[in-house]
PDB file of N, CA and C in Angstrom:
ATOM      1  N   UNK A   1      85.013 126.983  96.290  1.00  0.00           N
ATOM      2  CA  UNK A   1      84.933 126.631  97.690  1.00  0.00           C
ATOM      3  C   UNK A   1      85.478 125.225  97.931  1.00  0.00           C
ATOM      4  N   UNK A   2      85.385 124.685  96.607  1.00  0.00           N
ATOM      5  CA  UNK A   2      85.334 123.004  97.209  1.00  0.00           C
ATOM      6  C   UNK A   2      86.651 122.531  96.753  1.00  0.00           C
ATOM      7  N   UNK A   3      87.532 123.666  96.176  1.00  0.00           N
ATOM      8  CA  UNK A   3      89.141 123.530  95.903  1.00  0.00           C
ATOM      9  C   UNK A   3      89.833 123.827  96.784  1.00  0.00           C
ATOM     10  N   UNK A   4      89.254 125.025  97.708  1.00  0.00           N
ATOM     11  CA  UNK A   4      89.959 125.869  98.784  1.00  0.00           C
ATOM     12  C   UNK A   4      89.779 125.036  99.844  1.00  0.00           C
ATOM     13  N   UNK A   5      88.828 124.131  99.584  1.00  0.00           N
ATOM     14  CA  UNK A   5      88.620 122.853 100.937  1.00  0.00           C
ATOM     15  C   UNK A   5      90.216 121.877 101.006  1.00  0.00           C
ATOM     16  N   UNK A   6      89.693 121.380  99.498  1.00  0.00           N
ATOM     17  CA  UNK A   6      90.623 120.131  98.798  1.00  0.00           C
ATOM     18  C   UNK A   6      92.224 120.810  99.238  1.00  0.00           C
ATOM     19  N   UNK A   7      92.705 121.849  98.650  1.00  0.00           N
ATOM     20  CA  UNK A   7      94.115 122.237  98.664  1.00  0.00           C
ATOM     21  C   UNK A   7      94.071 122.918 100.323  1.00  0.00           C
ATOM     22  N   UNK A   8      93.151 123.138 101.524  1.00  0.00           N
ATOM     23  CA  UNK A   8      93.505 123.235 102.840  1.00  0.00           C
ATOM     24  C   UNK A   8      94.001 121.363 103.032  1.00  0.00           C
ATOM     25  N   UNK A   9      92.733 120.457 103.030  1.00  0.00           N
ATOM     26  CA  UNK A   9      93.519 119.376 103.246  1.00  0.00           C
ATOM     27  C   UNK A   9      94.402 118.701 102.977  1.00  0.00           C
ATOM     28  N   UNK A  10      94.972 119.145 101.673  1.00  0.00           N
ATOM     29  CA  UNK A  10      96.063 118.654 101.324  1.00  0.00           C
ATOM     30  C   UNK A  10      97.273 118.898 101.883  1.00  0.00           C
ATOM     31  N   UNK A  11      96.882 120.350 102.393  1.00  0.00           N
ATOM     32  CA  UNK A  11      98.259 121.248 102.645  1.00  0.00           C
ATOM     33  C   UNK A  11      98.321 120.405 104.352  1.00  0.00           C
ATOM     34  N   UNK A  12      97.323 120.092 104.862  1.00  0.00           N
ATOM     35  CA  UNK A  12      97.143 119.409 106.423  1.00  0.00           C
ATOM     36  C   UNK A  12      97.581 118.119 106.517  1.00  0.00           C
ATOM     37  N   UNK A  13      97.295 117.554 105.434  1.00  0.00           N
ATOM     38  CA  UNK A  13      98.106 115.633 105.235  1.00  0.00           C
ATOM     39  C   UNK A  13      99.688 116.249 105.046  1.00  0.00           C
ATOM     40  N   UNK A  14      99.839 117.026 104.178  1.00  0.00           N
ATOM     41  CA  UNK A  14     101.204 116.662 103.800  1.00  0.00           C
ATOM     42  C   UNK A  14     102.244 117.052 104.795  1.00  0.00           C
ATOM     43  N   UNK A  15     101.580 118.354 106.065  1.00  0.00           N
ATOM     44  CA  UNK A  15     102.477 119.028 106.954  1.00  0.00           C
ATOM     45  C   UNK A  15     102.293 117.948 108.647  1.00  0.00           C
ATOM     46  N   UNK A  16     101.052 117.129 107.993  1.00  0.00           N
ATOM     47  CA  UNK A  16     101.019 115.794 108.946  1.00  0.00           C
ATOM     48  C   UNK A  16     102.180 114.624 108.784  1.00  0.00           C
ATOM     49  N   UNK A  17     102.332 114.222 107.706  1.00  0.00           N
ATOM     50  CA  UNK A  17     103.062 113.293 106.904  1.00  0.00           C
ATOM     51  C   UNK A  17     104.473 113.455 107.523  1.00  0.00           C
ATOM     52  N   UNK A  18     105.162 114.931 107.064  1.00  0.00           N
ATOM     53  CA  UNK A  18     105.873 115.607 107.593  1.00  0.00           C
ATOM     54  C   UNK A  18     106.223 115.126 109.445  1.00  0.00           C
ATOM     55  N   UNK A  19     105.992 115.696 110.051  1.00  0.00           N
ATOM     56  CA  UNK A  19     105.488 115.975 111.430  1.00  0.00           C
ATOM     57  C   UNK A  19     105.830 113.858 111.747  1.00  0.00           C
ATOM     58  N   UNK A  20     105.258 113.374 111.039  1.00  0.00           N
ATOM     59  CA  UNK A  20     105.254 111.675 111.305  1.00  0.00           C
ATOM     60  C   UNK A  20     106.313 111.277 110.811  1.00  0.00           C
ATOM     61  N   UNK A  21     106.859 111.473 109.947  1.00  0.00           N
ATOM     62  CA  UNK A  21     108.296 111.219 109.208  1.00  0.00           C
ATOM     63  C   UNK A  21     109.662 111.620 110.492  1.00  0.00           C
ATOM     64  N   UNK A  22     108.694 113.026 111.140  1.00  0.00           N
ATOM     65  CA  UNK A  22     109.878 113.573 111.875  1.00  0.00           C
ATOM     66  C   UNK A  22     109.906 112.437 113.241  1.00  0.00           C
ATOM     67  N   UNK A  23     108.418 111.980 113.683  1.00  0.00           N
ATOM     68  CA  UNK A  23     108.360 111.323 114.884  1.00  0.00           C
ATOM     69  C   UNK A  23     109.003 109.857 114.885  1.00  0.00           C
ATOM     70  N   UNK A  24     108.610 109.314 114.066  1.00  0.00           N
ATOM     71  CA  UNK A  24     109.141 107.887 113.455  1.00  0.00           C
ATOM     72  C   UNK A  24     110.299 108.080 113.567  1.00  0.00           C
ATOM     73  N   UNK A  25     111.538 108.657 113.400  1.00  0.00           N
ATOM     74  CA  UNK A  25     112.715 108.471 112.551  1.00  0.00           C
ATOM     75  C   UNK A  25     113.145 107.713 113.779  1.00  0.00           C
ATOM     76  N   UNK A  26     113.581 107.725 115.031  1.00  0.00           N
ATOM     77  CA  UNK A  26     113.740 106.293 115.687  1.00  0.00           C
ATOM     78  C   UNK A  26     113.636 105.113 115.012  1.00  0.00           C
ATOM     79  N   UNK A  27     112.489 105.056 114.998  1.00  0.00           N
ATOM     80  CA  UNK A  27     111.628 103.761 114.680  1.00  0.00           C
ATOM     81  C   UNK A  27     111.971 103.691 113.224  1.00  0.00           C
ATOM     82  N   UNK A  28     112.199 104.700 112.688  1.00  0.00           N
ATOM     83  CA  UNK A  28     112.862 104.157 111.201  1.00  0.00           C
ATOM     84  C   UNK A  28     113.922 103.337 110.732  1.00  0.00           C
ATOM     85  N   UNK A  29     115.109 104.329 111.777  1.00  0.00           N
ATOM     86  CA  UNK A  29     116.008 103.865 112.144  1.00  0.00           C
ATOM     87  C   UNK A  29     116.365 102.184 112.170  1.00  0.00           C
ATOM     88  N   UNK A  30     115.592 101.956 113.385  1.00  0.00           N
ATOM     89  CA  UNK A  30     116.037 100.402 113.784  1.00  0.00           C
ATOM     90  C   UNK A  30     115.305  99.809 112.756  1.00  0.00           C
ATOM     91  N   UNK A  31     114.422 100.069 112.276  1.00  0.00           N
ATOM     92  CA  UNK A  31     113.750  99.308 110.939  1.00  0.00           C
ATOM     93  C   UNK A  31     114.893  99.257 109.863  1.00  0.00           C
ATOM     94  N   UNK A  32     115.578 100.353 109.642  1.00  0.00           N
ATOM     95  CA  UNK A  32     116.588 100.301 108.331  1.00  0.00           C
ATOM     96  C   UNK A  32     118.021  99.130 108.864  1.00  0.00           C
ATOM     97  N   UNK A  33     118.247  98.971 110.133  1.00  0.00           N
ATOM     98  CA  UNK A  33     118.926  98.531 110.919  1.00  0.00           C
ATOM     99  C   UNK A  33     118.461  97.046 110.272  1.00  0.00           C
ATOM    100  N   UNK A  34     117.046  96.382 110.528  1.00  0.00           N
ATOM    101  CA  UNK A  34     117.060  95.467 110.716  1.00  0.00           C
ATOM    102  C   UNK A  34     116.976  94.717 108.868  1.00  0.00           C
ATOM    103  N   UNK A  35     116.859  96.182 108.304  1.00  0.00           N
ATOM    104  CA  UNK A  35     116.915  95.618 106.842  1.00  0.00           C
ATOM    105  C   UNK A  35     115.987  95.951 106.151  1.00  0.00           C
ATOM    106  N   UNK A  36     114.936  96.343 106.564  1.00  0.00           N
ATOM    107  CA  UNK A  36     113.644  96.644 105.889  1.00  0.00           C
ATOM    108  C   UNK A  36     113.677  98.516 105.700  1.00  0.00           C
ATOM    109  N   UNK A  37     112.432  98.811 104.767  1.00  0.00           N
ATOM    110  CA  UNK A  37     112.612 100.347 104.659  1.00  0.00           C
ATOM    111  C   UNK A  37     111.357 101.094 104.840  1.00  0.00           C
ATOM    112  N   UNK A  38     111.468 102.315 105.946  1.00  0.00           N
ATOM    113  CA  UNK A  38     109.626 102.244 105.556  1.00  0.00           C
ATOM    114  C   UNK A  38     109.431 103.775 104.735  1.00  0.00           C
ATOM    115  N   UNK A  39     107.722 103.516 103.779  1.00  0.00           N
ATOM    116  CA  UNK A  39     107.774 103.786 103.267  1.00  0.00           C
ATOM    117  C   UNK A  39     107.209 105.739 103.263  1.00  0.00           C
ATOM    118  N   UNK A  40     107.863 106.316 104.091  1.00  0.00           N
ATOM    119  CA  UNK A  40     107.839 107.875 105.024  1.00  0.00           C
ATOM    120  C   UNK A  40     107.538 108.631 103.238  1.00  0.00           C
ATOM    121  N   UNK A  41     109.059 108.419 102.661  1.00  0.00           N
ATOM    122  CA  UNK A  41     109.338 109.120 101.500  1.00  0.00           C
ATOM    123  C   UNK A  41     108.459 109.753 100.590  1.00  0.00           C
ATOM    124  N   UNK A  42     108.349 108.293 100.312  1.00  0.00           N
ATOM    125  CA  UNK A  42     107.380 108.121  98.934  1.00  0.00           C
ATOM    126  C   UNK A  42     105.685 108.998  99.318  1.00  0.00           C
ATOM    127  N   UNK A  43     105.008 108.621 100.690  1.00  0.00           N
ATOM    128  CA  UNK A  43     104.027 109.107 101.209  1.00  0.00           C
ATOM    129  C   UNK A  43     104.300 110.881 100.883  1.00  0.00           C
ATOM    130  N   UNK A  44     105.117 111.596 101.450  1.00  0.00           N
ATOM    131  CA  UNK A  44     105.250 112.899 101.622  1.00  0.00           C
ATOM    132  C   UNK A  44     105.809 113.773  99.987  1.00  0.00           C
ATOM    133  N   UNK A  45     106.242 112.522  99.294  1.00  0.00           N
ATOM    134  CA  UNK A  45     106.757 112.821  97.885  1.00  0.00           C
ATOM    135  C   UNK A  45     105.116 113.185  97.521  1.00  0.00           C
ATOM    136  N   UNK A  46     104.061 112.155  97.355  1.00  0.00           N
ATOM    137  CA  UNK A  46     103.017 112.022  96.758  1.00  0.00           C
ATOM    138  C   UNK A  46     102.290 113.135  97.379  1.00  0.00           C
ATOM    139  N   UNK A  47     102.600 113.220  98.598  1.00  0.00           N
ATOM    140  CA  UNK A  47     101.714 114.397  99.280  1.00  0.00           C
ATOM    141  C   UNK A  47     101.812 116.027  98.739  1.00  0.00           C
ATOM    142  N   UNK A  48     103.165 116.391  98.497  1.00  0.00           N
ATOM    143  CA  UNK A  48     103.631 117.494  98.072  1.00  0.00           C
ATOM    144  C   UNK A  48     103.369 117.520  96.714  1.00  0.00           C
ATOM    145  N   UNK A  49     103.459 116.498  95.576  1.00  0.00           N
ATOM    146  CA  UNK A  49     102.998 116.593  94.612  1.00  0.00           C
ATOM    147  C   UNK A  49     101.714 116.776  93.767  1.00  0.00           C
ATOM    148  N   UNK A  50     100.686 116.479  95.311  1.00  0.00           N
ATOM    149  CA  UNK A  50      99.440 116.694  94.749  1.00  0.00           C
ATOM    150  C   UNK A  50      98.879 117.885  95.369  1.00  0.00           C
ATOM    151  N   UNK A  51      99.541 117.878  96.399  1.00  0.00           N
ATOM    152  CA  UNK A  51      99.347 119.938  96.656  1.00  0.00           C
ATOM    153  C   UNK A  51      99.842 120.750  95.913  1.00  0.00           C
ATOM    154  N   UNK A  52     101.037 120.762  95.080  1.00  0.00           N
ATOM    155  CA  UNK A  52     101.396 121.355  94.274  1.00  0.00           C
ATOM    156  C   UNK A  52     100.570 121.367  93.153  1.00  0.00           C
ATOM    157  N   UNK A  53     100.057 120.155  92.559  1.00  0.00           N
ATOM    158  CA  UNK A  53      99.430 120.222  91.195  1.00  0.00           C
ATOM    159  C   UNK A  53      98.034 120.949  91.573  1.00  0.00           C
ATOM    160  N   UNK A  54      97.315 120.935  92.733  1.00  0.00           N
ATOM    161  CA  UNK A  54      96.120 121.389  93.149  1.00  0.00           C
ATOM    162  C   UNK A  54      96.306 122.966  93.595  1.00  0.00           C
ATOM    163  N   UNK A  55      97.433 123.318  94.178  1.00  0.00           N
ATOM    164  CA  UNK A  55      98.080 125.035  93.753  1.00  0.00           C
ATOM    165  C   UNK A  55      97.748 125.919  92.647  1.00  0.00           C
TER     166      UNK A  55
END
C-alpha cells in the first residue's frame, strides 16, 4: 500500500515538474539570455529516475 502511495506520488511530482518546465520556458529563456541556467533538467532527470527505480 505504502509503495503504491510512494510510486502514485512520484509519478505526480515528476508529470508536475514536467508541466513547470513546460510553463517556465519563457522565463527560462530570458534567464539563459541573461547568462544564467535554471535548473528544470536536472529536477525532472531525478524525478523520472526515481519513479523508474520505484517501478
Amino acid at each position: 500500500m505504502i509503495d503504491t502511495a510512494y510510486r502514485a506520488t512520484l509519478l505526480a511530482l515528476y508529470q508536475f515538474s514536467i508541466m513547470l518546465g513546460i510553463l517556465l520556458l519563457p522565463v527560462a529563456l530570458a534567464v539563459r539570455r541573461a547568462g544564467l541556467q535554471m535548473p528544470m533538467d536536472r529536477v525532472i532527470e531525478r524525478l523520472g529516475t526515481a519513479y523508474e527505480n520505484a517501478a
